[in-house]
Protein backbone atom coordinates (compact mmCIF):
# COMPACT_ATOMS: atom_id res chain seq x y z
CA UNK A 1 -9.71 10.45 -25.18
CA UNK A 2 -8.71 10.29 -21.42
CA UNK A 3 -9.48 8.03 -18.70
CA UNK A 4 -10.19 8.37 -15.05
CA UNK A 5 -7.98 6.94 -12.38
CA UNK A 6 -9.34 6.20 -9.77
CA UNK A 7 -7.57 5.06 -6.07
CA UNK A 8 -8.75 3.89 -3.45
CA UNK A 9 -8.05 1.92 0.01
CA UNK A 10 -8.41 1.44 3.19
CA UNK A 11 -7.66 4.70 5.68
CA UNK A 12 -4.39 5.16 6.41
CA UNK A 13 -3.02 3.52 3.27
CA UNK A 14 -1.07 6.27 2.02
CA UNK A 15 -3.31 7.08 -0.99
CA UNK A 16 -3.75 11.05 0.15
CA UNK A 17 -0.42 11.28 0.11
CA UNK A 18 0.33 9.03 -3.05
CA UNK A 19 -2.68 10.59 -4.80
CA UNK A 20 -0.98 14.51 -4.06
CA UNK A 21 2.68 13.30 -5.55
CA UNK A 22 0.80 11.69 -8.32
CA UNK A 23 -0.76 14.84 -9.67
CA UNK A 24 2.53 16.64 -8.96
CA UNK A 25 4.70 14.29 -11.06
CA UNK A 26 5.75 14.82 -14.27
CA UNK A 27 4.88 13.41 -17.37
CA UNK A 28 1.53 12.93 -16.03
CA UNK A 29 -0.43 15.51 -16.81
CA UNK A 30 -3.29 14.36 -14.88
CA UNK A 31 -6.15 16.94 -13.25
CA UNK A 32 -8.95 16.10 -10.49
CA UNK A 33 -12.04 16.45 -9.64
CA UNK A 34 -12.71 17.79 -6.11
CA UNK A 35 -15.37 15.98 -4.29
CA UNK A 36 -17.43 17.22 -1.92
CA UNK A 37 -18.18 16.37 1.77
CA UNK A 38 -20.64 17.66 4.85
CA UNK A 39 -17.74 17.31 7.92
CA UNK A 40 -16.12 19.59 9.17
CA UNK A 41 -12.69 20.37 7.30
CA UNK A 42 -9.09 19.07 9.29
CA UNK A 43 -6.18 21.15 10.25
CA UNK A 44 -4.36 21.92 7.12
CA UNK A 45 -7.29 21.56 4.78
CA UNK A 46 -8.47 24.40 2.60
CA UNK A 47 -11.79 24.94 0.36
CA UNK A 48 -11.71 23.69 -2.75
CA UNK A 49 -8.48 21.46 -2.35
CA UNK A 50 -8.91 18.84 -0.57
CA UNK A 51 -13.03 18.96 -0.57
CA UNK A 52 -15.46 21.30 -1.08
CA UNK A 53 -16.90 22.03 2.11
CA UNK A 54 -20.76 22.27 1.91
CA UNK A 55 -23.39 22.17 3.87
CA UNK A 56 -26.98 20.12 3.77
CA UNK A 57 -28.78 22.81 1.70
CA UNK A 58 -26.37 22.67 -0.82
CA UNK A 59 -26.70 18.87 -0.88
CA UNK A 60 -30.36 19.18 -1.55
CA UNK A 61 -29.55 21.80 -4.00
CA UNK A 62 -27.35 19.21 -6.07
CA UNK A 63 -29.69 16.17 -5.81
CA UNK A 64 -32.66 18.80 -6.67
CA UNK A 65 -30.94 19.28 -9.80
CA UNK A 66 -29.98 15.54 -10.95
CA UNK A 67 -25.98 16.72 -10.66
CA UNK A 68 -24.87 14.20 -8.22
CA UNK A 69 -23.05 11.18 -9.22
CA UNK A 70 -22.72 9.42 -6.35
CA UNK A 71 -23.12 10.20 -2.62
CA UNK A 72 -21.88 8.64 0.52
CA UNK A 73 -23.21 9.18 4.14
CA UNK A 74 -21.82 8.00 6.90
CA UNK A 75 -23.01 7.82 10.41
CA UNK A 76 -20.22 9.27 12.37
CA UNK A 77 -20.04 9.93 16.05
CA UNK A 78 -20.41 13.17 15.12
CA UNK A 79 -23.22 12.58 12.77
CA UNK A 80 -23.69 12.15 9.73
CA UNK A 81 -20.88 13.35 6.96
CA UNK A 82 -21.67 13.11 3.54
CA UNK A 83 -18.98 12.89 0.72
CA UNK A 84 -20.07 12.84 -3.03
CA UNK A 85 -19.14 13.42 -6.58
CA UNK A 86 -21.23 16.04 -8.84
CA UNK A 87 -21.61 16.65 -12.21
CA UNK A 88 -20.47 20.14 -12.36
CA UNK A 89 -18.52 20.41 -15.56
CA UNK A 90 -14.63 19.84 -13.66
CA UNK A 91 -14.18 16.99 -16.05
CA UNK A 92 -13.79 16.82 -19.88
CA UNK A 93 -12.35 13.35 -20.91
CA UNK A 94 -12.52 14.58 -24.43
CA UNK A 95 -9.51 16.14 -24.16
CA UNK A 96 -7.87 15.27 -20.37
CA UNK A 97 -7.16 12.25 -18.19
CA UNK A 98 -8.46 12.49 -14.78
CA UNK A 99 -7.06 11.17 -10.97
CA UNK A 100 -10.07 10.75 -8.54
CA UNK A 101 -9.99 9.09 -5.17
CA UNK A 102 -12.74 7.39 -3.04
CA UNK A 103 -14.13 4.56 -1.79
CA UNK A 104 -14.66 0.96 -3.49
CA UNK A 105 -18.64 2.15 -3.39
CA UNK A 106 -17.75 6.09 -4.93
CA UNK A 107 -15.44 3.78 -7.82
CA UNK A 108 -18.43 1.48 -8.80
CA UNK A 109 -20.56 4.66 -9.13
CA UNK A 110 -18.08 6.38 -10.97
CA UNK A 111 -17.37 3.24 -13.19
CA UNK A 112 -21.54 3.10 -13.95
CA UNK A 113 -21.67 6.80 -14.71
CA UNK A 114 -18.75 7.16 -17.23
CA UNK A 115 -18.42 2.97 -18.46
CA UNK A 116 -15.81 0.41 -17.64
CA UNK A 117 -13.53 1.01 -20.37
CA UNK A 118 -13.16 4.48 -18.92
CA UNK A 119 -12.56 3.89 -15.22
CA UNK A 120 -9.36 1.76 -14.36
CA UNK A 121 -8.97 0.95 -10.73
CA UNK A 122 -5.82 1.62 -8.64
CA UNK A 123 -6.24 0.18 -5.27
CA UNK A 124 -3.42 0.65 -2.15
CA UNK A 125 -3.08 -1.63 0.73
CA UNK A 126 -1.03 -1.64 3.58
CA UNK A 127 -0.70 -4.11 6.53
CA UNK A 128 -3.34 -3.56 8.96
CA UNK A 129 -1.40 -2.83 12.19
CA UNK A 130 0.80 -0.50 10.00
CA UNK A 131 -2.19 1.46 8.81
CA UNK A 132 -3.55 1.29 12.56
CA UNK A 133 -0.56 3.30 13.61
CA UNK A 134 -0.51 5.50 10.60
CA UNK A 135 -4.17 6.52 11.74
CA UNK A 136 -3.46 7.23 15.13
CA UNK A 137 -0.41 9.13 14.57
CA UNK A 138 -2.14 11.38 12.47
CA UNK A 139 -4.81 11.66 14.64
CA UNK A 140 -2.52 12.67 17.45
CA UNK A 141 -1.51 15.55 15.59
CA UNK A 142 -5.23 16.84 15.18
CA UNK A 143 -5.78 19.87 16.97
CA UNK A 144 -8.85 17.76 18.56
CA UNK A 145 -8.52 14.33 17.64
CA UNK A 146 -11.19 12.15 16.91
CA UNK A 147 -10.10 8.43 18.35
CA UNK A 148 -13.43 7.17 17.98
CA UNK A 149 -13.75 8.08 14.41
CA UNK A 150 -10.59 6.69 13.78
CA UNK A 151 -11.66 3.12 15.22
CA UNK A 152 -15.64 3.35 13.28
CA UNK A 153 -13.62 4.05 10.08
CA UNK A 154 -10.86 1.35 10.42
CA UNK A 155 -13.56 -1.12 11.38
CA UNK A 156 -15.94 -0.41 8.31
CA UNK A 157 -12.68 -0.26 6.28
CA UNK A 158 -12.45 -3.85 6.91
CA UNK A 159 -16.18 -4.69 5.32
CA UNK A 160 -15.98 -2.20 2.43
CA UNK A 161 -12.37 -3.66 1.42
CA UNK A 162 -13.42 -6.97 1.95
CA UNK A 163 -11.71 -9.72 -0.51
CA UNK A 164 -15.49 -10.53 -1.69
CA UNK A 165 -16.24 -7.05 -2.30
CA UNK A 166 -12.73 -6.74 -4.29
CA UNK A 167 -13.45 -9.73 -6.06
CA UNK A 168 -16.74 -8.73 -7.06
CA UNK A 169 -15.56 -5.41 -8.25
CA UNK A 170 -12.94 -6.69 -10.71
CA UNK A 171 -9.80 -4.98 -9.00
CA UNK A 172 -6.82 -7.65 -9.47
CA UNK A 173 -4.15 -5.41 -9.42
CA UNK A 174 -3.08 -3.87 -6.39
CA UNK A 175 0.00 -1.89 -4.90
CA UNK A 176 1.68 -2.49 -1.36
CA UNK A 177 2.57 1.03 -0.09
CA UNK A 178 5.45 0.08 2.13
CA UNK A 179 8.19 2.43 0.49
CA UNK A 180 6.12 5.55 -0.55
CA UNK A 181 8.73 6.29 -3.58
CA UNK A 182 8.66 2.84 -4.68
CA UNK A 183 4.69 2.95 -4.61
CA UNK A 184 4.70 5.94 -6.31
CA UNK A 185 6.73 4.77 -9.41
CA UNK A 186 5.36 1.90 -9.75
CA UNK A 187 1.49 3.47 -10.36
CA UNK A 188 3.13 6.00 -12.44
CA UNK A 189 4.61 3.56 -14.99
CA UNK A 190 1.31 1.91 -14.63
CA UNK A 191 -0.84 4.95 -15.61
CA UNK A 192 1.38 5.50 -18.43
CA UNK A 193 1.16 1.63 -19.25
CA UNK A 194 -2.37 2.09 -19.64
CA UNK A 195 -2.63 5.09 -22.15
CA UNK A 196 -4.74 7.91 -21.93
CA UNK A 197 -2.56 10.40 -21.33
C-alpha cells in the first residue's frame, strides 16, 4: 500500500525545486501526478511536466464528468487561472507511493478524497524577505515578468499559510529550506521514516 506526499508552502519556498530532486533521488521510488492549470505556461515549462496546460472547455469537460478532485481559481491580474487535480487513473496506491504538490486548500482536498491515513503533509517555509527575493529574482529572469503577480501571490500566501490555517490542518512538522541539500535529506529520511515505499 503507498501513500501520497504531499508539499506544500508558500511561493518561493523552494518546494519546485525540492519536489524535482525528490523524485530524482534514489531509494525513493516515488511517481506524481501532474496537475493541471488554465495560465499560460513559463519559460522552461513543457506539457505534461510541470502542468498540463488546458484550457476552459476542457475544465468543463472534467467537472462534466465528476473527474475533478479539487480545483483552484484564482483571480489574477491576468484573470482567472485555474489549477486542479483529476481523477484520471495517474495514481494506483495499490501498488506505488505518490509525491504531489499544492496548496494547503489542494492538500485538504486531497486528504478528503483518498483519507488521512493516506495523505501525510510535508510543508516548507522559508523567511519571508528571503522568499521575497527568491520571487523576484526569478521573476526577473521571465521573458515578461509578471511583478504584480508576484506581489497578489506573496500577499495571499500570507492568509492561506496562516498559523490558524496550519493549526487547523494538523501540519506540525515542518522543514526550513535554508540549505537546499540539507532540506532535501532531511524529507528524504522522513519519507522513508514514514513507510510506504
Amino acid at each position: 500500500m503507498g501513500n501520497i506526499y504531499y508539499m506544500m508552502g508558500k511561493s518561493a519556498s523552494g518546494k519546485d525545486t525540492l519536489f524535482q530532486l525528490l523524485l530524482g533521488e534514489s531509494g525513493l521510488p516515488l511517481k506524481t501526478v501532474v496537475l493541471y492549470t488554465t495560465r499560460p505556461m513559463r519559460a522552461g515549462e513543457r506539457d505534461g511536466v510541470e502542468y498540463f496546460f488546458c484550457g476552459e472547455e476542457q475544465v468543463r469537460e472534467f467537472e462534466s464528468q465528476g473527474k475533478i478532485i479539487e480545483l483552484r481559481a484564482y483571480q489574477t491580474v491576468h484573470g482567472v487561472w485555474k489549477y486542479f487535480t483529476a481523477a484520471d487513473d495517474q495514481m494506483d496506491l495499490e501498488r506505488q507511493s505518490y509525491l504531489m504538490i499544492g496548496t494547503l486548500e489542494s492538500y485538504l482536498k486531497i486528504r478528503e478524497y483518498y483519507g488521512k491515513e493516506r495523505v501525510i503533509p510535508i510543508y516548507i517555509e522559508v523567511e519571508d524577505g528571503e522568499r521575497l527575493q527568491r520571487a523576484l529574482e526569478r521573476e526577473r529572469a521571465q521573458e515578461q515578468p509578471r511583478y504584480e503577480e508576484l506581489c497578489r501571490r506573496f500577499l495571499a500566501d500570507a492568509k492561506d499559510f496562516s498559523e490558524g490555517n496550519l493549526r487547523a490542518a494538523g501540519i506540525t512538522k515542518r522543514f526550513t529550506n535554508e540549505v537546499l541539500e540539507d532540506t532535501l535529506r532531511e524529507i528524504k529520511s522522513y519519507i522513508i521514516e514514514c513507510g510506504g515505499l
